[in-house]
C-alpha atoms as a PDB file:
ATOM      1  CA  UNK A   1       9.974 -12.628  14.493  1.00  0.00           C
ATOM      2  CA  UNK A   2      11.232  -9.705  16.380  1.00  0.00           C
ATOM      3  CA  UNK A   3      14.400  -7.291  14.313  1.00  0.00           C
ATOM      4  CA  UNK A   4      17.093  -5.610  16.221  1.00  0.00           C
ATOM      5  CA  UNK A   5      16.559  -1.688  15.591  1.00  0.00           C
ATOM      6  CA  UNK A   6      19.463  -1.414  13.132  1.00  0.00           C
ATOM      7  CA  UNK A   7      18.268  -4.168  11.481  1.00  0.00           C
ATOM      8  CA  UNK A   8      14.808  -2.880  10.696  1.00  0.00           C
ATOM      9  CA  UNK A   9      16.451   0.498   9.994  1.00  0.00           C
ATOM     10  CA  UNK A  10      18.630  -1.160   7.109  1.00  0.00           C
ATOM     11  CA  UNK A  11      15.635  -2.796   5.585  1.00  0.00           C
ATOM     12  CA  UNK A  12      13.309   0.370   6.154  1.00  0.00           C
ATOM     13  CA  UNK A  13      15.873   2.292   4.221  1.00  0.00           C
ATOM     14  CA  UNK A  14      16.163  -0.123   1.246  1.00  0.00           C
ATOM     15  CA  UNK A  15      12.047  -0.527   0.823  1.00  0.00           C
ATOM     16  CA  UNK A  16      11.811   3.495   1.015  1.00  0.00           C
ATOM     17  CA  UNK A  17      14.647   4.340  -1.538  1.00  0.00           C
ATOM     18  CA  UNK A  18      13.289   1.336  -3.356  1.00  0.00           C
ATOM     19  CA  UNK A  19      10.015   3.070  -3.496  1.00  0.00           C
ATOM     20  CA  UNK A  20      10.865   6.354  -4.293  1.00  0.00           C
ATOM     21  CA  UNK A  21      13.229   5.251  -7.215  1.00  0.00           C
ATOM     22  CA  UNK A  22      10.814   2.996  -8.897  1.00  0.00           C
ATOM     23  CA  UNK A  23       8.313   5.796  -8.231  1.00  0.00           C
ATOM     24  CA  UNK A  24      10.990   7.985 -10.360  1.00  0.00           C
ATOM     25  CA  UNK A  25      10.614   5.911 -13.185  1.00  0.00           C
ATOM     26  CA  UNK A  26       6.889   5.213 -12.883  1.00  0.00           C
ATOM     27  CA  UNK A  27       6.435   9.113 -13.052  1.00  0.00           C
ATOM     28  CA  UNK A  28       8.665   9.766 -15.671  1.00  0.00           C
ATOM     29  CA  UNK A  29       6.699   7.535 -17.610  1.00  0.00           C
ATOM     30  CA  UNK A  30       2.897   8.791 -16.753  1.00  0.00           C
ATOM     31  CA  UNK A  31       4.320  12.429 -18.046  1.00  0.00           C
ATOM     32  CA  UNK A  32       6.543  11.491 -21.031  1.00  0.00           C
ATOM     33  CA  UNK A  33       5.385   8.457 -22.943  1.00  0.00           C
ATOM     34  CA  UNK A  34       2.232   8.501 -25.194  1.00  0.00           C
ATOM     35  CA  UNK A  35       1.745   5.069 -25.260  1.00  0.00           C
ATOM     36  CA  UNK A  36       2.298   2.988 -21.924  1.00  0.00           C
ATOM     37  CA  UNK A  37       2.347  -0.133 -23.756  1.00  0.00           C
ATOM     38  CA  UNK A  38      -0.217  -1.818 -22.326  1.00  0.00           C
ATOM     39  CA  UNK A  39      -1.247  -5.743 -22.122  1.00  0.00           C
ATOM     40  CA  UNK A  40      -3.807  -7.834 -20.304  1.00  0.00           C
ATOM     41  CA  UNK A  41      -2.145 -10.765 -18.273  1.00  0.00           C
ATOM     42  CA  UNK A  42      -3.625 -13.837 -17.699  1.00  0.00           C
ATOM     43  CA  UNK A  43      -6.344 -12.548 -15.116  1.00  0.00           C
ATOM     44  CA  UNK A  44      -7.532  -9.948 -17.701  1.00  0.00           C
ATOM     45  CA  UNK A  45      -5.890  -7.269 -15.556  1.00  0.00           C
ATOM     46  CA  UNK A  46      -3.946  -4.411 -17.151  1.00  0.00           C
ATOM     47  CA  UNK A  47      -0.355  -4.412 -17.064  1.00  0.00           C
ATOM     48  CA  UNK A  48       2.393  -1.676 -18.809  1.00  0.00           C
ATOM     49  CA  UNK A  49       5.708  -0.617 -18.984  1.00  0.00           C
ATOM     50  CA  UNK A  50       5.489   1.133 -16.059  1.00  0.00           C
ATOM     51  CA  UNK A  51       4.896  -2.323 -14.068  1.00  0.00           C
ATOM     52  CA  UNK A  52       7.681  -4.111 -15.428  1.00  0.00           C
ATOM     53  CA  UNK A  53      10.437  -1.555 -15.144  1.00  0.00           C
ATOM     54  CA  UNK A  54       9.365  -0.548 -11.812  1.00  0.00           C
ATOM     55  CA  UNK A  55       9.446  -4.329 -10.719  1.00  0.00           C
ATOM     56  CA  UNK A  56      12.946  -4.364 -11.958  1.00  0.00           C
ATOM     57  CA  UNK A  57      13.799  -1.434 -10.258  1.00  0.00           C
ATOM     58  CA  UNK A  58      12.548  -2.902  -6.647  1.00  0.00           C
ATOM     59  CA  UNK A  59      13.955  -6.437  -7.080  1.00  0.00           C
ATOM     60  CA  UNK A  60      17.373  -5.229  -7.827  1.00  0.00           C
ATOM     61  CA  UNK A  61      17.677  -2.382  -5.184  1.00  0.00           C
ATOM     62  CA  UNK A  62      15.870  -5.122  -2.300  1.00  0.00           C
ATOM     63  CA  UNK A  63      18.187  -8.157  -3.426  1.00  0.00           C
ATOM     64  CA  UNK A  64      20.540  -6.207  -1.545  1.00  0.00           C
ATOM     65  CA  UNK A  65      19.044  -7.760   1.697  1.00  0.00           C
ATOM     66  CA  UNK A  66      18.983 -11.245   0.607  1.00  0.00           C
ATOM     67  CA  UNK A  67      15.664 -11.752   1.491  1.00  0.00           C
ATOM     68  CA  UNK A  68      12.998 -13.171  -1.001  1.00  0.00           C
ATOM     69  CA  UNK A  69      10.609 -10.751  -3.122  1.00  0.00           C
ATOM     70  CA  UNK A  70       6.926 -12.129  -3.977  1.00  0.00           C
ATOM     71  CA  UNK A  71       6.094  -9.517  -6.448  1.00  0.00           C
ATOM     72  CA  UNK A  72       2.598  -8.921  -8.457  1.00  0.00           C
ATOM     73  CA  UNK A  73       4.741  -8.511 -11.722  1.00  0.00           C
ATOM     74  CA  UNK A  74       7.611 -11.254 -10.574  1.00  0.00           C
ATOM     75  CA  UNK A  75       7.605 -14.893 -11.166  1.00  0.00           C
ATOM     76  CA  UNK A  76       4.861 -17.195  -9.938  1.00  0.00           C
ATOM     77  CA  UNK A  77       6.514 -18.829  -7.157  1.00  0.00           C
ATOM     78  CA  UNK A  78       4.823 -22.123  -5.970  1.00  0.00           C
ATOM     79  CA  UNK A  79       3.662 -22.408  -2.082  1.00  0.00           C
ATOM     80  CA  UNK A  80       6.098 -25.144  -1.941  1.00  0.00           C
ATOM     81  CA  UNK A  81       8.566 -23.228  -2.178  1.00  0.00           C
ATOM     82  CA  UNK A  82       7.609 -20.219  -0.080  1.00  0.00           C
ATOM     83  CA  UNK A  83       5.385 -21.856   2.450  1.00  0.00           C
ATOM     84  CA  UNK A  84       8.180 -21.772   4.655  1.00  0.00           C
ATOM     85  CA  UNK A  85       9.529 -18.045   4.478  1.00  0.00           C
ATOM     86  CA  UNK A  86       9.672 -16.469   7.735  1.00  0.00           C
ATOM     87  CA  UNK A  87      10.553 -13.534   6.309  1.00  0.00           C
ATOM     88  CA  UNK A  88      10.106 -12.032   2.837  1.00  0.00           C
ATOM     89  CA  UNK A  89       9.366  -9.049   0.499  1.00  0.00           C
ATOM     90  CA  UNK A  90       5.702  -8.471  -0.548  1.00  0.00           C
ATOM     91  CA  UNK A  91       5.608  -5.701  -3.806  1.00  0.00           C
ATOM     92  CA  UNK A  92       3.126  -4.317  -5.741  1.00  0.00           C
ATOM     93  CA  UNK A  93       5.263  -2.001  -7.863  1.00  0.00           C
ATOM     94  CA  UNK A  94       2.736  -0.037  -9.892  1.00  0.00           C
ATOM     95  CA  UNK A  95      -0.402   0.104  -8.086  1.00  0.00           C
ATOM     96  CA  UNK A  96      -3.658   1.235  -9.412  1.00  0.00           C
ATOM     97  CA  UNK A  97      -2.363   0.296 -13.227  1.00  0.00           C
ATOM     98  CA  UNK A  98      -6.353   1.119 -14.068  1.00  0.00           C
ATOM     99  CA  UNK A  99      -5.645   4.907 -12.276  1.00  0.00           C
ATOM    100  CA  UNK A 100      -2.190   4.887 -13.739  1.00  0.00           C
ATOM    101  CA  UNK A 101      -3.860   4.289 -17.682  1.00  0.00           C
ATOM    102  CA  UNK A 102      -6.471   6.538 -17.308  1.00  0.00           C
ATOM    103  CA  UNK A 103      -3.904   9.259 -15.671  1.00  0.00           C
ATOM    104  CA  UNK A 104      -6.427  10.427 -12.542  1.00  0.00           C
ATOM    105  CA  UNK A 105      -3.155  10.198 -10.423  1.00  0.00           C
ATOM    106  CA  UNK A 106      -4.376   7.559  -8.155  1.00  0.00           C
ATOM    107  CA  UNK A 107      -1.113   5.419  -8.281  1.00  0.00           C
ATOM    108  CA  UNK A 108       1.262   3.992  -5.641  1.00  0.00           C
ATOM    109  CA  UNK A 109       4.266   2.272  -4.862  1.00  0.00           C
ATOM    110  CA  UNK A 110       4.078  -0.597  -2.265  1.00  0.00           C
ATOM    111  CA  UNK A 111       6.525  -2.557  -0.142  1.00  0.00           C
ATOM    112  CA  UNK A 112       5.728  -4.071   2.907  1.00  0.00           C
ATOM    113  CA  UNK A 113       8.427  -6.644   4.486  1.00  0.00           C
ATOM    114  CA  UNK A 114       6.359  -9.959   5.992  1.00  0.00           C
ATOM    115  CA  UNK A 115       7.346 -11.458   9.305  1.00  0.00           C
ATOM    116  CA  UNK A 116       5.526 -14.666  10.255  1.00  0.00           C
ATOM    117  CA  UNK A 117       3.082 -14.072   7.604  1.00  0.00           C
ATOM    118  CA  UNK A 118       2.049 -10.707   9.269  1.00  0.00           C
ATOM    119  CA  UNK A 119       3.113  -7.297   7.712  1.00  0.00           C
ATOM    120  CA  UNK A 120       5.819  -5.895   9.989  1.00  0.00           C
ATOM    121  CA  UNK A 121       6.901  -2.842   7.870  1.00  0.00           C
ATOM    122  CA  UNK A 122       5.219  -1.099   4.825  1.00  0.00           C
ATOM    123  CA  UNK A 123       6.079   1.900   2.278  1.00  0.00           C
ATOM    124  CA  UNK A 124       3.765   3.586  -0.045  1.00  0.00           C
ATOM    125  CA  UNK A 125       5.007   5.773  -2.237  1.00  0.00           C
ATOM    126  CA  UNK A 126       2.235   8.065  -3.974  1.00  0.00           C
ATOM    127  CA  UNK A 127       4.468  10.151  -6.792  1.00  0.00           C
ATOM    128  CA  UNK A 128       2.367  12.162  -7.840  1.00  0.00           C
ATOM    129  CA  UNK A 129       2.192  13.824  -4.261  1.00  0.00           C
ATOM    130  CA  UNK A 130       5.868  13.641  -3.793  1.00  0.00           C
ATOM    131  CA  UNK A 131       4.271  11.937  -0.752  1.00  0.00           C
ATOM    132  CA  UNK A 132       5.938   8.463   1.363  1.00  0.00           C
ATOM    133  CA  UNK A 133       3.612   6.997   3.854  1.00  0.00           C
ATOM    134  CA  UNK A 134       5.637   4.636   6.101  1.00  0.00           C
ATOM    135  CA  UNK A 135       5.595   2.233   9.117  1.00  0.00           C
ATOM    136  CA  UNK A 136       7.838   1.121  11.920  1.00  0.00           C
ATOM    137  CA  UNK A 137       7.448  -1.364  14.262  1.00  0.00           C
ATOM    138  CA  UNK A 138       9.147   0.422  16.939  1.00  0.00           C
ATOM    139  CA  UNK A 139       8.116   4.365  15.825  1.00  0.00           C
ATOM    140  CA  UNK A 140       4.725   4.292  14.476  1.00  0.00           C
ATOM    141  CA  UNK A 141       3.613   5.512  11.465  1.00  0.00           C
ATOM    142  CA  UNK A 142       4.316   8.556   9.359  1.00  0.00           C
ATOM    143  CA  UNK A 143       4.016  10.472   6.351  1.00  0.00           C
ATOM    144  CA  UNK A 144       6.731  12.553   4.597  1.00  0.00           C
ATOM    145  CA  UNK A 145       6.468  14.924   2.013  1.00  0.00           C
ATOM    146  CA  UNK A 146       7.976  16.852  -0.726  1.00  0.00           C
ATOM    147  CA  UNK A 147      10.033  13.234  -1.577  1.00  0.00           C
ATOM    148  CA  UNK A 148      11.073  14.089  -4.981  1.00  0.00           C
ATOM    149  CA  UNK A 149      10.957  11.384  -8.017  1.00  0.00           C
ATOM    150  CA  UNK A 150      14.504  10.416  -8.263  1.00  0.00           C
ATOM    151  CA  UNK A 151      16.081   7.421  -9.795  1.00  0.00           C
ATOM    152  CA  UNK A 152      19.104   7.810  -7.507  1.00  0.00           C
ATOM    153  CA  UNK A 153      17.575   8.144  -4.277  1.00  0.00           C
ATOM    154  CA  UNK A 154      19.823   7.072  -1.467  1.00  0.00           C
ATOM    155  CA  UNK A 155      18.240   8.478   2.117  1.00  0.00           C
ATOM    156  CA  UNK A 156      19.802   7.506   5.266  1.00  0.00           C
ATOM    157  CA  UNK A 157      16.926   6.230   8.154  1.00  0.00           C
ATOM    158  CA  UNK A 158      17.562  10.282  10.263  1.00  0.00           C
ATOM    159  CA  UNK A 159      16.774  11.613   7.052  1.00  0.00           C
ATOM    160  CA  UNK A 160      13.694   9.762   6.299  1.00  0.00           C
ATOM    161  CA  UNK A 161      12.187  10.834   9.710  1.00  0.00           C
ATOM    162  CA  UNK A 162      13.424  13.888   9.572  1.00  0.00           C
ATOM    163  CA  UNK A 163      10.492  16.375   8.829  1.00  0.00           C
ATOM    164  CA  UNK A 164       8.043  12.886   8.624  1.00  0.00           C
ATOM    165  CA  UNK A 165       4.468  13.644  10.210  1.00  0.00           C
ATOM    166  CA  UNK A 166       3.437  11.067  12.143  1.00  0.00           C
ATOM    167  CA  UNK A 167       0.168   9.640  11.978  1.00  0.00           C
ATOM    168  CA  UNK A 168      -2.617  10.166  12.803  1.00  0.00           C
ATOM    169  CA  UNK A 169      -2.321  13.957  11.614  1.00  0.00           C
ATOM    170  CA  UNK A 170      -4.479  15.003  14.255  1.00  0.00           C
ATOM    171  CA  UNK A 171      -5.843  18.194  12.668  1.00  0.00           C
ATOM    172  CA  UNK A 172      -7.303  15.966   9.880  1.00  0.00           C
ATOM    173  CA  UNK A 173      -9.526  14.429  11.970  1.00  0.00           C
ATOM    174  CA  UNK A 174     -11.586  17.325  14.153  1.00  0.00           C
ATOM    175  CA  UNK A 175     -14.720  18.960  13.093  1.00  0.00           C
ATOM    176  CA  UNK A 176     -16.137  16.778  10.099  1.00  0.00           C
ATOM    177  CA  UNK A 177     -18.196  14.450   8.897  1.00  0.00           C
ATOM    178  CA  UNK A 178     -17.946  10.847   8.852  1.00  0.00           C
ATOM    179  CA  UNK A 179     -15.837   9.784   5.566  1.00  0.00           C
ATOM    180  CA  UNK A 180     -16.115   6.262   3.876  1.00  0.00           C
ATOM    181  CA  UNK A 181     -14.136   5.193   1.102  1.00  0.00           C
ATOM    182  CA  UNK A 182     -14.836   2.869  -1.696  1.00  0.00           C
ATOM    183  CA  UNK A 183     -12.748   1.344  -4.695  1.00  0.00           C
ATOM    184  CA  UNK A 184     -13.367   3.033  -8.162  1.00  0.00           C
ATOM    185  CA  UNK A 185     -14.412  -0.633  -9.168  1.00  0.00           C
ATOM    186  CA  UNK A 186     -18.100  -1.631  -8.733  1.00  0.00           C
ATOM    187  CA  UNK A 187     -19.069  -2.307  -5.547  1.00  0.00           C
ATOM    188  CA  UNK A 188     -21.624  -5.470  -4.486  1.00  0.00           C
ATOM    189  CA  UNK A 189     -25.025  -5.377  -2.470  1.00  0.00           C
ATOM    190  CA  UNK A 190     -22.999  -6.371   1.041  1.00  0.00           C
ATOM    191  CA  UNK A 191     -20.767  -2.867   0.997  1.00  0.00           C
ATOM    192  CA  UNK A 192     -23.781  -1.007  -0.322  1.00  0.00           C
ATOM    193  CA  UNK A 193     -25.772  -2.445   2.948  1.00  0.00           C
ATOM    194  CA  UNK A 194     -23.010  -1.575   5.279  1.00  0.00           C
ATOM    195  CA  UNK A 195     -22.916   2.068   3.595  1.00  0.00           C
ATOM    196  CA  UNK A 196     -26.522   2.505   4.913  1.00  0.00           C
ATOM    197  CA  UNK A 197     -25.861   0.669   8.529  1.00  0.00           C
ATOM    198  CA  UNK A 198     -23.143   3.909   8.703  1.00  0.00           C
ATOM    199  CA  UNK A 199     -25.574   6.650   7.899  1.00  0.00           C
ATOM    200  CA  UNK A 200     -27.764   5.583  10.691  1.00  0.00           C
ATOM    201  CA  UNK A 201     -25.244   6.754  12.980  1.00  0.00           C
ATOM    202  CA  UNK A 202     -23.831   9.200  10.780  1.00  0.00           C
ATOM    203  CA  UNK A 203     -26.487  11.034   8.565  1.00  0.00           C
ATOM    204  CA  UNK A 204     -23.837  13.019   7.073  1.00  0.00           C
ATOM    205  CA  UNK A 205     -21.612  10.849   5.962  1.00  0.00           C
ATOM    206  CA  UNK A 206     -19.401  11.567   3.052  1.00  0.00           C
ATOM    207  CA  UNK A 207     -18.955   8.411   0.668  1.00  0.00           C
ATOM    208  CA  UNK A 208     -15.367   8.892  -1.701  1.00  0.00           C
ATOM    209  CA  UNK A 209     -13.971   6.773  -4.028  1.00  0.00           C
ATOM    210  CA  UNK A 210     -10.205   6.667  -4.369  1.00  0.00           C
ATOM    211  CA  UNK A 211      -7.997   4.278  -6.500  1.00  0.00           C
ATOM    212  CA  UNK A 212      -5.096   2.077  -4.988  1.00  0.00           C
ATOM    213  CA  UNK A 213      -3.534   2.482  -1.923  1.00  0.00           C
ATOM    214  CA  UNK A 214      -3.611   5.900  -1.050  1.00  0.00           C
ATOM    215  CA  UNK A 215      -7.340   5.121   0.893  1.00  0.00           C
ATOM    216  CA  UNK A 216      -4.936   2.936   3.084  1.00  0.00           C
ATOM    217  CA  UNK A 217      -2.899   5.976   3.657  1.00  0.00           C
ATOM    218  CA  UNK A 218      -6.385   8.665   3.715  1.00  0.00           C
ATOM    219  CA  UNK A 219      -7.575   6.003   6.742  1.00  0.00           C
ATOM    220  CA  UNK A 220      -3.990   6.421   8.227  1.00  0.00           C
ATOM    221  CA  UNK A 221      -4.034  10.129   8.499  1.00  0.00           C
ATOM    222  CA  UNK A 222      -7.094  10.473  10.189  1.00  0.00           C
ATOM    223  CA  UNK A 223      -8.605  11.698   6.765  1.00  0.00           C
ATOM    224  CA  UNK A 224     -10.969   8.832   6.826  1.00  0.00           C
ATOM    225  CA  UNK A 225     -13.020   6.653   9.057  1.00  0.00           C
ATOM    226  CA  UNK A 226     -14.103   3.371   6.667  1.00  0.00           C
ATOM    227  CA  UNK A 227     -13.275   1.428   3.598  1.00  0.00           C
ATOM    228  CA  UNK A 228     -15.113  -2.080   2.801  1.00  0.00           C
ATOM    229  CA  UNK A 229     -13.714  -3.672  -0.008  1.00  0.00           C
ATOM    230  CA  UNK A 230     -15.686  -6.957  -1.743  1.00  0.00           C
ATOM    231  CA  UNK A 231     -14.543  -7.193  -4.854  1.00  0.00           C
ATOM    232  CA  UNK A 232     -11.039  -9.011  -5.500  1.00  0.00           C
ATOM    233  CA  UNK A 233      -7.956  -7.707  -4.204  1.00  0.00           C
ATOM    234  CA  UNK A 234      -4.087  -9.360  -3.873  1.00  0.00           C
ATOM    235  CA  UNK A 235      -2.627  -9.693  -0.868  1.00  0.00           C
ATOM    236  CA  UNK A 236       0.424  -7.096  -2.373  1.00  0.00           C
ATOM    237  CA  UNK A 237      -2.491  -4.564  -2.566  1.00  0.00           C
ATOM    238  CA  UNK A 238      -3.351  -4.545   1.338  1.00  0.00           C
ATOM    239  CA  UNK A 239       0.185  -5.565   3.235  1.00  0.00           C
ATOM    240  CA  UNK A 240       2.062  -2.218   2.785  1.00  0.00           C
ATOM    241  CA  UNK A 241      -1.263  -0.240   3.813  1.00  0.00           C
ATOM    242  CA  UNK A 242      -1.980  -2.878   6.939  1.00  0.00           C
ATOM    243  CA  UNK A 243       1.396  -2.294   8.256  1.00  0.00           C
ATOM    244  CA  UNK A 244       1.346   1.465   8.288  1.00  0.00           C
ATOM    245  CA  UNK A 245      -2.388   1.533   9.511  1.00  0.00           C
ATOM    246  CA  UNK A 246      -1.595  -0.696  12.241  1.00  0.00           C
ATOM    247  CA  UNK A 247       0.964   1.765  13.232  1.00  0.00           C
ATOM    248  CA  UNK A 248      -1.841   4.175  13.012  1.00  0.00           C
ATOM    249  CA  UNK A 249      -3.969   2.707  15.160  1.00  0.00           C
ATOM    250  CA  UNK A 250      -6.577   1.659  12.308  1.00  0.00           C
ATOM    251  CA  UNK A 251      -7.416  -2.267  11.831  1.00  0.00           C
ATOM    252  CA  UNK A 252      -8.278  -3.878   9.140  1.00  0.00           C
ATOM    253  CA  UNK A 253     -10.307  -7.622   9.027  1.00  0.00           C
ATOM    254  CA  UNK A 254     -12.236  -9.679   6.852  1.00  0.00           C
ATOM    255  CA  UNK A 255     -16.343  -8.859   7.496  1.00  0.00           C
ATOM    256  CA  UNK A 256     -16.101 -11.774   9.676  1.00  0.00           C
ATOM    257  CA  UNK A 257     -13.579  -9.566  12.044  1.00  0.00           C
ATOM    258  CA  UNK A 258     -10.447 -11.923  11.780  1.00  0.00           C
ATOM    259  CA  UNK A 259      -7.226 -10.215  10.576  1.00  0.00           C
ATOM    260  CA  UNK A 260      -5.988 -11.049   7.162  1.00  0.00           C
ATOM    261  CA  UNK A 261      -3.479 -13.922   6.680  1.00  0.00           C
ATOM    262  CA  UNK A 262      -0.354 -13.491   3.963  1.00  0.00           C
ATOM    263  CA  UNK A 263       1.276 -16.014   2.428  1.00  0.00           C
ATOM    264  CA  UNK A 264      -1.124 -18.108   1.911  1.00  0.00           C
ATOM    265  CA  UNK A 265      -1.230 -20.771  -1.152  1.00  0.00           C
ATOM    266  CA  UNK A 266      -4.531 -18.394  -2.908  1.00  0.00           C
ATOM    267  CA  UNK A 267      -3.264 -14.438  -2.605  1.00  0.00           C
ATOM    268  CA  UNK A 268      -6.381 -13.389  -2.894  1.00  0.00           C
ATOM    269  CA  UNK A 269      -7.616 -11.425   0.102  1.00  0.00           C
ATOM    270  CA  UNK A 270     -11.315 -12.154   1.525  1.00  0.00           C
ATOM    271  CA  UNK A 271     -13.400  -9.187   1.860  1.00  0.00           C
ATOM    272  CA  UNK A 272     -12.475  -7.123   4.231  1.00  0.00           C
ATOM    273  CA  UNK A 273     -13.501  -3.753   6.329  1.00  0.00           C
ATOM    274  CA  UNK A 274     -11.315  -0.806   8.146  1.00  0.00           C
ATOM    275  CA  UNK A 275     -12.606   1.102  10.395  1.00  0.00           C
ATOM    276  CA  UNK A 276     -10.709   3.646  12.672  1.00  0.00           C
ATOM    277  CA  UNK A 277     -10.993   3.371  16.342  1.00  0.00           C
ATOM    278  CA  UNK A 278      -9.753   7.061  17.324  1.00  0.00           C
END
């Protein structure tokens, strides 16, 4: 599906001030409440207030557009009903609830918009930054920071690339070692093998663990050069990152080197592997 330039500019605009006001209340949250409420769903995963009301935050501010929202903390919507969308909303509005919990500051926002069942535009919000990571189809990618936390956001699209970095940041990437980056979950025997097929090429590699999104966004900057992930993930926690990596020029594929299909009727992502080709 190919978008008309003002029309990707309207929807960029409503997935970034989406972001950065759920992000608002998310944050306000992490550094006033005591007790976050939280609950285990049905998959034994964590979920608190911070989830919900940033879900209702995004689905209200994106209904504007009128196009459908598959959400981590929505509904359950059946493939036969959304087997068909050509185009559609894929949220994860609190992610890295574990990070979020345990308050390491490891949390993002995510919104990527899905065209064809391929991420077309993403958004990552990371609050406690006051950084947006962001993707165009036309521009690129970019960072922006010093974003603010505010519940009443409304940026227009010159104002969102005004001052926006884009990406690679090219002075991130010069004169260091080779980085990989793992999930702060446990990690099986296949990533641990392809840690060691790295160091024979790079003896000096650095191995970091990050939570959520934001080693999407360290690969996008040029701050990193690999992340395997094997243990589950949702296809809300790659499609934001995948967009703006694309537009970075990193790819991302399951170890079997096909991309990564959205949409499908299981949202659960095979493992996959980035790897920057700078």
């Amino acid at each position: 599906m190919c978008l008309a330039r003002e029309q990707t500019d309207f929807l960029l605009t409503r997935a970034f001030n989406a972001a950065v006001s759920a992000g608002a209340k998310i944050y306000e949250i992490y550094t006033s409440y005591d007790d976050f409420g939280v609950s285990l769903k049905a998959d034994s995963t964590p979920i608190t207030i911070a989830d919900r009301q940033a879900h209702s935050i995004i689905a209200k501010r994106l209904a504007q557009t009128r196009i459908p929202i598959l959400s981590e903390e929505g509904r359950d919507i059946l493939y036969e009903e959304r087997q068909n969308w050509d185009l559609f909303w894929l949220v994860d509005p609190l992610d890295g609830t574990r990070q979020f919990i345990e308050r390491t500051g490891e949390f993002t926002i995510n919104i990527a918009l899905i065209a064809d069942n391929k991420p077309l535009l993403g958004v990552i919000y990371h609050p406690c930054s006051d950084t947006v990571y962001l993707s165009d189809p036309d521009r690129g990618a970019f960072s922006k920071v010093g974003v603010r936390v505010s519940q009443t956001t409304e940026y227009t699209v010159n104002e969102i690339f005004r001052d926006a970095r884009k990406l690679p940041l090219h002075n991130e990437q010069g004169g260091r070692s080779a980085r990989l980056l793992l999930s702060r979950v446990r990690e099986s025997n296949v990533a641990h093998d392809f840690i060691e097929n790295v160091r024979t090429d790079h003896p000096d590699l650095q191995v970091l663990e990050y939570g959520s999104s934001l080693k999407l966004c360290l690969l996008a900057e040029g701050s990193a050069d690999y992340y395997i992930r094997t243990t589950q993930t949702m296809e809300w926690d790659t499609a934001a990152g995948e967009a703006i990596m694309r537009g970075a020029g990193v790819r991302i594929c399951d170890l079997h080197g096909n991309d990564l299909q959205y949409n499908k009727e299981k949202l659960e992502n095979p493992p996959f592997l980035c790897k920057c080709s700078r």
